[in-house]
Protein backbone atom coordinates (compact mmCIF):
# COMPACT_ATOMS: atom_id res chain seq x y z
CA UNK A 1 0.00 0.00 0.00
CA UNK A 2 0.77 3.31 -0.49
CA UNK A 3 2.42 4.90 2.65
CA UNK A 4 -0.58 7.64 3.26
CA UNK A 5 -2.61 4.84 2.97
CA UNK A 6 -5.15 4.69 6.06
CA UNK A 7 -8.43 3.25 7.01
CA UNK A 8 -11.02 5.82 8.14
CA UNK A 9 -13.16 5.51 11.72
CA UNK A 10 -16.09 4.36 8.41
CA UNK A 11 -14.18 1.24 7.59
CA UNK A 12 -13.13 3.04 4.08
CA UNK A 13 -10.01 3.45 2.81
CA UNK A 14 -8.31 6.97 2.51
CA UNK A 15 -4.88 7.70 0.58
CA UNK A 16 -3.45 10.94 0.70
CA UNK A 17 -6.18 11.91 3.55
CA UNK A 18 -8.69 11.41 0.96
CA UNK A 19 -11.37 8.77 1.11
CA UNK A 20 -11.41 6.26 -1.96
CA UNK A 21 -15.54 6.86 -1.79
CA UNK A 22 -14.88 10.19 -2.16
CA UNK A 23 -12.22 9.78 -5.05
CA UNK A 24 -14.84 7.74 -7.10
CA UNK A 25 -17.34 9.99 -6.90
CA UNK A 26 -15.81 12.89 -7.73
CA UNK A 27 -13.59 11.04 -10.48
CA UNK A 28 -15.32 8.14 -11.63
CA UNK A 29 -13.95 4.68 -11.81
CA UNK A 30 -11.85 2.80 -12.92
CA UNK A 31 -9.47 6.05 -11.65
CA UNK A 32 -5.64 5.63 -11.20
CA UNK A 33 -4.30 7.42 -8.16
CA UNK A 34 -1.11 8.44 -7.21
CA UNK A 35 0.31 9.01 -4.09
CA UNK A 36 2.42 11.54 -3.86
CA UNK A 37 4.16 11.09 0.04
CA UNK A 38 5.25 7.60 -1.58
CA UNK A 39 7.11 8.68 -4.40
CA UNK A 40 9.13 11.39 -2.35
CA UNK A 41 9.74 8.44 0.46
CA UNK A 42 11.33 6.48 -1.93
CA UNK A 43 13.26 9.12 -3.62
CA UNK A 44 14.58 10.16 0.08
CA UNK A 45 15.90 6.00 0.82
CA UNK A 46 17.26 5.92 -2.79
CA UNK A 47 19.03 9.19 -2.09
CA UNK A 48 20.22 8.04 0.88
CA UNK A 49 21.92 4.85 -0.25
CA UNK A 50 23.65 7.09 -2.81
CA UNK A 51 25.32 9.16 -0.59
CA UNK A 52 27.48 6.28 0.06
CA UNK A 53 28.73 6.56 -3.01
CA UNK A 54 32.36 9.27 -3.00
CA UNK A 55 32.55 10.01 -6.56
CA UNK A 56 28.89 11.51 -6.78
CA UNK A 57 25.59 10.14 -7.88
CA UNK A 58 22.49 10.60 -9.74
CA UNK A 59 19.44 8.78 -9.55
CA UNK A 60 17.90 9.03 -12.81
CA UNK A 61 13.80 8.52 -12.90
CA UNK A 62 13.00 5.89 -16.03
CA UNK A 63 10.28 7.58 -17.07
CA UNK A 64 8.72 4.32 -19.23
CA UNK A 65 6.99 3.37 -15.69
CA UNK A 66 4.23 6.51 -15.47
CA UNK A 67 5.18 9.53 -17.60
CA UNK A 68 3.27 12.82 -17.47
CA UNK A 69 4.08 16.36 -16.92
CA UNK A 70 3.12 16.61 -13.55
CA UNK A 71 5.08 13.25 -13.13
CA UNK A 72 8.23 15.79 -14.87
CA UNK A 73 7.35 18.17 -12.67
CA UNK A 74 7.59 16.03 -8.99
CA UNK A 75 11.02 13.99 -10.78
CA UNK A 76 12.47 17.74 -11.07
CA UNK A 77 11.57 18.96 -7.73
CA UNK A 78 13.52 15.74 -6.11
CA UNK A 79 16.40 15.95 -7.96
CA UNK A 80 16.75 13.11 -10.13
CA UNK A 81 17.52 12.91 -13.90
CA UNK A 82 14.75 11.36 -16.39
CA UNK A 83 15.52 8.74 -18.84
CA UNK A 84 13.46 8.94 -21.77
CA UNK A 85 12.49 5.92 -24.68
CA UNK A 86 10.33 8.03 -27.44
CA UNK A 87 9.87 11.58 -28.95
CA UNK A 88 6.35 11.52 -27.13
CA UNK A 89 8.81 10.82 -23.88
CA UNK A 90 10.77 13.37 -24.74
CA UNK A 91 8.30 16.34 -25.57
CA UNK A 92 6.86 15.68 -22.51
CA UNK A 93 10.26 16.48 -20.44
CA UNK A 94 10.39 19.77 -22.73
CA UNK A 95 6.87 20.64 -22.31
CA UNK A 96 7.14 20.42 -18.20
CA UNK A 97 10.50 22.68 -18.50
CA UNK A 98 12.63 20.09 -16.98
CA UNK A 99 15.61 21.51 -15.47
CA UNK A 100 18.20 18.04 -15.10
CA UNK A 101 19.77 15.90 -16.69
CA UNK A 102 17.52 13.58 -19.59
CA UNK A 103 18.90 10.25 -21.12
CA UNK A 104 17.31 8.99 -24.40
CA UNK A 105 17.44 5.51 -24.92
CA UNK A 106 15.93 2.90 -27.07
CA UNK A 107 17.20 0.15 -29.29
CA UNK A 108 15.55 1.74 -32.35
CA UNK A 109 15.76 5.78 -32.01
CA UNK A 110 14.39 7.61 -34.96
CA UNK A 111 16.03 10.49 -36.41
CA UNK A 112 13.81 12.62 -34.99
CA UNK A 113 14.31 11.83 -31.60
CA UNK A 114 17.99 11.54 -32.26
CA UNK A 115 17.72 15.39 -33.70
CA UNK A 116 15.90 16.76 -30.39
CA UNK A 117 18.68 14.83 -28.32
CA UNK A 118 21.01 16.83 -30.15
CA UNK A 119 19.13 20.39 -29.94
CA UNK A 120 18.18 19.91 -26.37
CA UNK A 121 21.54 18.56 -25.15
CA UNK A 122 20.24 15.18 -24.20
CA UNK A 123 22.68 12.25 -23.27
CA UNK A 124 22.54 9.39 -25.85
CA UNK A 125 22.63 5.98 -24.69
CA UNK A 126 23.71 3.93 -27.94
CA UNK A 127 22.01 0.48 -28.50
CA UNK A 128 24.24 0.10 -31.10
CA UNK A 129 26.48 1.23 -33.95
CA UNK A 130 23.60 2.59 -35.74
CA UNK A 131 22.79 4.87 -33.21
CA UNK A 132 26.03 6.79 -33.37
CA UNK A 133 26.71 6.85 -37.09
CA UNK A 134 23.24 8.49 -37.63
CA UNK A 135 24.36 10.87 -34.32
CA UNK A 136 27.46 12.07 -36.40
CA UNK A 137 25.45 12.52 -39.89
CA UNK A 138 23.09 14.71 -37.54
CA UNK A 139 25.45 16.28 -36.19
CA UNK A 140 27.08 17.56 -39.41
CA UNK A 141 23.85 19.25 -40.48
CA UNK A 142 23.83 21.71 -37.17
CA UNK A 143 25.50 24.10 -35.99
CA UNK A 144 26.25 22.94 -32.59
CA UNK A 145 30.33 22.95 -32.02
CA UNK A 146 29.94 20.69 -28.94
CA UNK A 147 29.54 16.95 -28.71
CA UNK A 148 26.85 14.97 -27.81
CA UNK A 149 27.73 12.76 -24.15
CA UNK A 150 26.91 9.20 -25.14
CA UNK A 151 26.62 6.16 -23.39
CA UNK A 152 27.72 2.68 -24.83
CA UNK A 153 24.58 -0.05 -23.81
CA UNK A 154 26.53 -3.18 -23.28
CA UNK A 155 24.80 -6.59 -23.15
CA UNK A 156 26.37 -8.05 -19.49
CA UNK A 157 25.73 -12.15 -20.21
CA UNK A 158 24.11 -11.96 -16.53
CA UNK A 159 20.48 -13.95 -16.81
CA UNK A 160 18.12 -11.81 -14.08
CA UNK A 161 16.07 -14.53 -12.30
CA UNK A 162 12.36 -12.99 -13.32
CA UNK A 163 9.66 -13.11 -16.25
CA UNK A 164 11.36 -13.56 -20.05
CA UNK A 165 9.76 -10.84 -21.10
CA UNK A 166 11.34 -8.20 -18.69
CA UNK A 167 14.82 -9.83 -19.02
CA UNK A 168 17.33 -7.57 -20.93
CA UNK A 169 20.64 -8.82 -19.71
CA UNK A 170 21.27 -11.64 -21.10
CA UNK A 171 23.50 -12.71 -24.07
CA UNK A 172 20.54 -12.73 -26.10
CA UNK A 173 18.81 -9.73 -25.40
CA UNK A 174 17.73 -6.76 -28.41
CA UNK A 175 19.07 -4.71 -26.08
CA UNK A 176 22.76 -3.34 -25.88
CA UNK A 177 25.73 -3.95 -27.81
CA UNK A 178 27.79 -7.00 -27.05
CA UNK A 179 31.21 -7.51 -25.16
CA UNK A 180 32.66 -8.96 -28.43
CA UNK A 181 32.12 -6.09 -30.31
CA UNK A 182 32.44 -3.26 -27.80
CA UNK A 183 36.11 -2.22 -28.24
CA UNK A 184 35.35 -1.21 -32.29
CA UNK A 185 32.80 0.69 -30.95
CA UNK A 186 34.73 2.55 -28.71
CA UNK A 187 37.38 3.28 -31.31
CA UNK A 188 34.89 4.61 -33.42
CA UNK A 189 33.18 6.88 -30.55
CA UNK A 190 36.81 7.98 -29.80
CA UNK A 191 37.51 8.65 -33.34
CA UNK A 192 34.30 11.05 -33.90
CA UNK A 193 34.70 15.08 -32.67
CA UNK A 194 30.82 15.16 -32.35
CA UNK A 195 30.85 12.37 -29.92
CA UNK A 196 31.52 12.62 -26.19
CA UNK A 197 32.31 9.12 -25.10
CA UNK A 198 31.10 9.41 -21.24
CA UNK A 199 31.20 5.73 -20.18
CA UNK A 200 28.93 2.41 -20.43
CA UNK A 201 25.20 1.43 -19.81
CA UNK A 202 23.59 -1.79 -18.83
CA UNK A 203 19.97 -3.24 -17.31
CA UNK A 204 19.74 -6.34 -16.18
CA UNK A 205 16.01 -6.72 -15.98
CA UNK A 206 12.79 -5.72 -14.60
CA UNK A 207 11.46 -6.86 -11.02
CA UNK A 208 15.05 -7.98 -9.54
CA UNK A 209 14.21 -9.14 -5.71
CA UNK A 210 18.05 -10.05 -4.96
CA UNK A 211 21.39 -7.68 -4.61
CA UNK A 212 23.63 -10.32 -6.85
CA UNK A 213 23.50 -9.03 -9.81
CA UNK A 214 23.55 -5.87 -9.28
CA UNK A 215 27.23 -6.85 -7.60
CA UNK A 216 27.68 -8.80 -10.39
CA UNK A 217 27.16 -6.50 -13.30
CA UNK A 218 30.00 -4.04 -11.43
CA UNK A 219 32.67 -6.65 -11.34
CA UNK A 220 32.06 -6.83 -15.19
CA UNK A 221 31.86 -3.45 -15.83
CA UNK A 222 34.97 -2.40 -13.63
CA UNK A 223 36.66 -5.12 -15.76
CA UNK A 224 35.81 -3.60 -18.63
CA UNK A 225 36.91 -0.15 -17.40
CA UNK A 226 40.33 -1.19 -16.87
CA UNK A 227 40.62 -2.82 -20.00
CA UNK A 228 39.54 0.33 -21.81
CA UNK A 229 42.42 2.23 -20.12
CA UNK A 230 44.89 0.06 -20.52
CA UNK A 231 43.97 -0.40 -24.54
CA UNK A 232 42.60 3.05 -25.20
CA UNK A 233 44.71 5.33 -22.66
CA UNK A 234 41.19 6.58 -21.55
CA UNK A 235 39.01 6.76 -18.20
CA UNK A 236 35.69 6.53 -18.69
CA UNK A 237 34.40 9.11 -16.74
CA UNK A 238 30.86 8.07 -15.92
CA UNK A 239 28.80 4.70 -15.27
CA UNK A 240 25.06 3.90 -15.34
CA UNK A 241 24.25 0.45 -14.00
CA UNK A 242 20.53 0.75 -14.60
CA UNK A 243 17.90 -0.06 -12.80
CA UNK A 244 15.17 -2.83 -12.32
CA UNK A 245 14.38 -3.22 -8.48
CA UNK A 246 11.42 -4.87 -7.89
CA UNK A 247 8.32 -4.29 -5.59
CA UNK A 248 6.04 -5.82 -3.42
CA UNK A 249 2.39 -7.04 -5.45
CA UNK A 250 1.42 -9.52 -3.06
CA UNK A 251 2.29 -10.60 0.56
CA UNK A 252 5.13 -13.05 -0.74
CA UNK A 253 6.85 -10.32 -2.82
CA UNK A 254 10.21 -9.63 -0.54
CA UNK A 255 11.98 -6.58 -2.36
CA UNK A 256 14.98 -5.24 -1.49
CA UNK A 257 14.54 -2.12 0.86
CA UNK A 258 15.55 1.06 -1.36
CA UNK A 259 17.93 2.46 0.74
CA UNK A 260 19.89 -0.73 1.03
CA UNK A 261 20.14 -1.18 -3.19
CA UNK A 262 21.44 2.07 -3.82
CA UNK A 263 24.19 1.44 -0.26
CA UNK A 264 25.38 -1.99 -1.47
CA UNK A 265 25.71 -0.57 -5.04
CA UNK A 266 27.76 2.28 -4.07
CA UNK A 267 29.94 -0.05 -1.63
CA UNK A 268 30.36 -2.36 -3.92
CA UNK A 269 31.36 0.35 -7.26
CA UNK A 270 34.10 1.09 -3.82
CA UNK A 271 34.87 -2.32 -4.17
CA UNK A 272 35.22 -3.21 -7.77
CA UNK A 273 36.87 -0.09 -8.82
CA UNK A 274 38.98 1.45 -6.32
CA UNK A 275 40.03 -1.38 -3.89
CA UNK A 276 40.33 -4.08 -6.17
CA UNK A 277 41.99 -2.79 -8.80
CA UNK A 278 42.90 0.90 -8.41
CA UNK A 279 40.77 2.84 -10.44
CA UNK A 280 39.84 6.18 -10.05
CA UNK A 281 35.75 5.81 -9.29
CA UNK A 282 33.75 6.83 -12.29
CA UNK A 283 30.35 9.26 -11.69
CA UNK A 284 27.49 6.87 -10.68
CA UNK A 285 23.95 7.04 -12.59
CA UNK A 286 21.23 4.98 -11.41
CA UNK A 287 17.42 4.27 -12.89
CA UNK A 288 14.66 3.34 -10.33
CA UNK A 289 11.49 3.51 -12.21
CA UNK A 290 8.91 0.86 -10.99
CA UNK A 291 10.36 1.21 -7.71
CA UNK A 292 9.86 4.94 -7.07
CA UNK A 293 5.99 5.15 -8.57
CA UNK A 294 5.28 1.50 -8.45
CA UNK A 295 3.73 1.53 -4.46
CA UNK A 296 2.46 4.65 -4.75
CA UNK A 297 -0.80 3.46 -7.14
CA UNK A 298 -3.77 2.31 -6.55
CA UNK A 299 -6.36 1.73 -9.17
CA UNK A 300 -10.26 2.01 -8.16
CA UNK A 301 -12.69 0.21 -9.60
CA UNK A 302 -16.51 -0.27 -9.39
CA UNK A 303 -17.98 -3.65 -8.56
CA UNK A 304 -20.82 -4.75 -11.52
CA UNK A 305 -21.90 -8.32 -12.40
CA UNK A 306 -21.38 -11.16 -9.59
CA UNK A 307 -21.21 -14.75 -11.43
CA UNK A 308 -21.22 -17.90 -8.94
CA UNK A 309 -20.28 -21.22 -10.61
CA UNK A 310 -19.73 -24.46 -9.71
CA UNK A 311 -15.90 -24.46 -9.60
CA UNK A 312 -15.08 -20.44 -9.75
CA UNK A 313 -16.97 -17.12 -8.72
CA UNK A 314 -16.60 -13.97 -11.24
CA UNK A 315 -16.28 -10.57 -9.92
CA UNK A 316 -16.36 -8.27 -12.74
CA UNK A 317 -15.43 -4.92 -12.64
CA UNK A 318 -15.84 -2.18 -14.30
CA UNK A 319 -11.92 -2.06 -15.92
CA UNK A 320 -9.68 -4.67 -16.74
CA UNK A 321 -7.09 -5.40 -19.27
CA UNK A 322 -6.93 -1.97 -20.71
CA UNK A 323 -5.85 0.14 -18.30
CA UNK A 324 -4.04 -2.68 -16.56
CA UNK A 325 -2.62 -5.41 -19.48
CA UNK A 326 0.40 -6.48 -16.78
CA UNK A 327 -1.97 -10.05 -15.74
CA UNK A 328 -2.07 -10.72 -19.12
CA UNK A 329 1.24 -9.61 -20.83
CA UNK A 330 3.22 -11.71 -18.11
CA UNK A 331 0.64 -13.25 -15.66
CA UNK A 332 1.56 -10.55 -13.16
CA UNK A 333 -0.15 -10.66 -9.57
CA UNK A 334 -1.99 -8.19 -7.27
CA UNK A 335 -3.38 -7.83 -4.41
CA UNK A 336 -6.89 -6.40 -4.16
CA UNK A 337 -9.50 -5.36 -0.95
CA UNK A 338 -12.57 -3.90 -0.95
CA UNK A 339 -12.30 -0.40 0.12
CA UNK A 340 -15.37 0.48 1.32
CA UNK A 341 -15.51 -2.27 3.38
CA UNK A 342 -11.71 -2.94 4.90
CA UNK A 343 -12.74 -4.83 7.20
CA UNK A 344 -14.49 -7.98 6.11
CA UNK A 345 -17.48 -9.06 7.94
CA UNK A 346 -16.41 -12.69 7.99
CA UNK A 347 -19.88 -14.53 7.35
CA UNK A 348 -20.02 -12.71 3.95
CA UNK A 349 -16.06 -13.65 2.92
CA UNK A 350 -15.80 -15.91 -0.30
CA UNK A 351 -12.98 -16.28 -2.71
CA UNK A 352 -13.43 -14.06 -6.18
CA UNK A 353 -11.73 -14.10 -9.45
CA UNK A 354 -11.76 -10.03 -10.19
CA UNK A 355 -12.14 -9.93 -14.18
CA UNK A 356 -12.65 -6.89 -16.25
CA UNK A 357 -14.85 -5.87 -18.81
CA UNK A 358 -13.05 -6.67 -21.68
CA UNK A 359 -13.76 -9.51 -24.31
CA UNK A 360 -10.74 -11.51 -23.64
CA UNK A 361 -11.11 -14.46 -21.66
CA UNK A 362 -7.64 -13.31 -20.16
CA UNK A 363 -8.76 -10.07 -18.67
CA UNK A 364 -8.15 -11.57 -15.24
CA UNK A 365 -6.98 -9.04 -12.71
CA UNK A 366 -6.83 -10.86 -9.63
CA UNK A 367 -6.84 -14.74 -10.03
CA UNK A 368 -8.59 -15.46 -6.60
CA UNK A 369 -9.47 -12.82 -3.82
CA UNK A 370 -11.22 -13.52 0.13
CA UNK A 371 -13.45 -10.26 -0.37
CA UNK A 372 -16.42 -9.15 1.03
CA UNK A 373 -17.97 -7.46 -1.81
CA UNK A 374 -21.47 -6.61 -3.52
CA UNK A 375 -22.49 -4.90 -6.63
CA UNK A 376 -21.56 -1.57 -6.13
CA UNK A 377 -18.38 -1.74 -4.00
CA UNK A 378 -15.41 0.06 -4.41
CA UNK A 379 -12.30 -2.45 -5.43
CA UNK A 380 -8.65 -1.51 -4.66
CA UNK A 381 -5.70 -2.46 -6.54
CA UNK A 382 -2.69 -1.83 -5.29
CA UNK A 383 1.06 -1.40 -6.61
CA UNK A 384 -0.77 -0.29 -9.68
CA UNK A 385 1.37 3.20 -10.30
CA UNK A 386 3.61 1.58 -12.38
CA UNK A 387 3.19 0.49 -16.37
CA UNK A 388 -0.54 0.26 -16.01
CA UNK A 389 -1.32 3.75 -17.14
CA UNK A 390 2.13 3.81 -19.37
CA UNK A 391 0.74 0.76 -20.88
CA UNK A 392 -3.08 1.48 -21.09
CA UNK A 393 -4.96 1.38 -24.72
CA UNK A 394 -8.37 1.79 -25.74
CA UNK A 395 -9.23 -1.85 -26.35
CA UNK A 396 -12.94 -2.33 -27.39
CA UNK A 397 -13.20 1.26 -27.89
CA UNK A 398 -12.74 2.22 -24.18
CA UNK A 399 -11.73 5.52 -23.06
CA UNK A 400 -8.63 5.53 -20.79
CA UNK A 401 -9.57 6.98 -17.37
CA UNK A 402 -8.13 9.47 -15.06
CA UNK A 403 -5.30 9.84 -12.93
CA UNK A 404 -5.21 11.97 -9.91
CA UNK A 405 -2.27 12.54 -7.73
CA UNK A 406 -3.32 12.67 -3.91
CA UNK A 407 -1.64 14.81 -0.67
CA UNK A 408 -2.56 16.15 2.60
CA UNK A 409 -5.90 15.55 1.91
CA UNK A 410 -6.23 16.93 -1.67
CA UNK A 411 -6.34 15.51 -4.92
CA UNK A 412 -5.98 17.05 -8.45
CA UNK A 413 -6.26 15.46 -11.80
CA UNK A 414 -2.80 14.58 -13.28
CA UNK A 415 -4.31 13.11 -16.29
CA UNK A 416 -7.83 14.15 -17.00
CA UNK A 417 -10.17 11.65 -18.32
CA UNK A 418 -10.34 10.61 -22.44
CA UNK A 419 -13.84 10.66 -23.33
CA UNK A 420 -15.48 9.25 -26.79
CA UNK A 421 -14.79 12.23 -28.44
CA UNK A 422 -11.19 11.68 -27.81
CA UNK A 423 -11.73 8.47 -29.18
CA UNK A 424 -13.22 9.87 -32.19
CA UNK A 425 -11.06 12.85 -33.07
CA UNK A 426 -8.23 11.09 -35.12
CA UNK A 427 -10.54 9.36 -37.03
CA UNK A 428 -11.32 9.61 -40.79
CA UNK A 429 -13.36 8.03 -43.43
CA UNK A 430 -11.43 7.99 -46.71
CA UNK A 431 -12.95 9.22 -49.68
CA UNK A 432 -14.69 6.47 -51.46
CA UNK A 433 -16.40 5.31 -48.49
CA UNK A 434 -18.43 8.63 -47.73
């Protein structure tokens, strides 16, 4: 739960100081909300494991998780850099005046977004060799006299113990270049006035619930490092090990405290570098994403049809698989209550599959759930503030809902509502079928 989370004298759930019956009236359901005192927790115990770290440290938000510019706006205010994936990304950093540091990534970067890197003074991480050929060619077409910083992704070989689909460290990944083909690559960043060559990139996965290979990715990166002096007569300046920490979804989810990641990883970057093998300590960069915003939502939904079979009861709400497709992209868990109702009046307790709306036979949200619920209840999802609304489409012609960020007993709209006129407004009937 979010850490403002409370239950009121009524049995209902408040977040931010503000009840949940009193969010979904005024907001509708399904509604995303965001708590805001979570977010600026976990920045604080990231921050604080960092300042472990000699040789300075940024934590850098990965905006992929929950991007808007309100979302800009609170990343700015604590201090962190953003890493950014798209020109939408991107725009939306510009658009929200963000002040820090912004890394664009992405394994297949247009031109485009390439071009604003360059006008806005973006760091480049390069997926590969493509990416910095096209970064020169753009460059020569400007007028800017000073080189783009760039990042090398490298592909690690370490296999992150979590879902296939949110692996990206292994020797097979599309992500990153590999270790047999890094040192061209370096030659040719070193070779290239418009490039900056600032150091090396990697991220091990999504969800990680164990401190290994985060030690483990360091011992091949500080190897690296001293290979690159030694061959190149150059110190790479500046590291980013990624990010990838996982969360808590359901009671037997045991994530790494925050504080304690960012410690170890600055103890051990110590370690690797500087006691083992006498380097001088590279700047530190560092990309929490699911575990900054991940705690801090909760998604609301209304209770509607109640279906009691032989073998399974259906609980179907009023949402589902389009504004959260995590259950069935990668059979991701939750854990749900009834808000309204916190405490369960134990005579009325049965176990629920929570389904949505949607006509997939897949749109499970919660595979099976002791509520105490009725037509008309409020459901709560929690550890929904990450990739649900980044992730969210308008399946079956729905219209995404709202998000509202909650605080000391207020809540605003950080994403207002689409409606079917939205849904309608990009649409267009060629010619020869008016």
């Amino acid at each position: 739960m979010p850490v403002s989370a409370r239950v009121s004298k009524g049995n209902v759930l408040t977040l931010g100081g503000v009840s949940t019956e009193v969010l979904a009236r005024d907001f509708g359901t399904p509604l995303w909300i965001m708590c805001q005192d979570t977010i600026e927790a976990a920045a604080r115990e990231i921050a604080a494991g960092l300042q472990h770290y000699p040789a300075g440290a940024l934590p850098c938000y990965a905006g992929k998780a929950f991007l808007c510019t309100a979302m800009v706006r609170l990343v700015d205010k604590l201090g962190f850099g953003l890493d950014v994936v798209s020109k939408g990304e991107i725009e939306t950093a510009l658009a929200a005046n963000f002040k820090g540091s912004i890394y664009l990534h992405g394994n297949n970067k247009t031109d485009e977004e390439l071009a604003l890197a360059v006008k806005h003074n973006l760091k480049v991480v390069a997926d590969n060799q493509q990416d910095l050929e096209r970064l020169v060619q753009l460059h020569s077409k400007t007028e800017r006299t000073t080189p783009t910083e760039v990042l090398l992704r490298i592909i690690p070989g370490i296999d992150l113990d979590t879902h296939d689909h949110i692996k990206t460290g292994h020797d097979t990944s599309k992500f990153g270049i590999p270790l047999s083909q890094l040192n061209d690559t370096i030659a040719y960043c070193l070779s290239e006035k418009s490039i900056k060559l600032m150091g090396l990139h990697a991220h091990i996965g999504s969800q990680a619930m164990d401190l290994e290979p985060f030690q483990q990715v360091i011992e091949v990166f500080a190897d690296i490092y001293e290979e690159v002096s030694k061959r190149f007569s150059y110190v790479l300046p500046h590291l980013d090990i990624g990010g990838g920490l996982g969360i808590a979804y359901v009671a037997s989810d045991k994530p790494i405290a925050l504080e304690e990641w960012t410690r170890t990883i600055s103890n051990k970057m110590v370690e690797a570098f500087q006691e083992k093998r006498g380097l001088p300590l590279p700047s530190l960069s560092i990309e929490p994403g699911r575990c900054l915003v991940g705690t801090a939502g909760v998604t609301l939904y209304r209770v509607g049809r109640m279906k009691q079979l032989e073998q399974i009861n259906y609980l179907s709400v009023d949402g589902g698989m389009a504004d959260n497709p995590r259950p069935i992209t990668y059979q991701a868990a939750y854990t749900a209550m009834v808000a309204n109702r916190m405490e369960p009046r134990e005579e009325h307790l049965k176990t629920w599959t929570i389904v949505g709306r949607y006509c997939e036979s897949g749109d499970i949200i919660v595979e099976e759930a002791q509520l105490d619920a009725a037509p008309g209840d409020i459901i709560a999802i929690f550890a929904t503030g990450a990739y649900n609304y980044s992730m969210a489409s308008n399946y079956n012609r729905t219209a995404r809902p709202a998000c509202v960020l909650v605080k000391d007993g207020h809540s605003e709209l950080m994403i207002a509502p689409e409606t079917e006129e939205d849904l309608l407004r990009l649409d267009r009937i060629p010619s020869w079928l008016k």
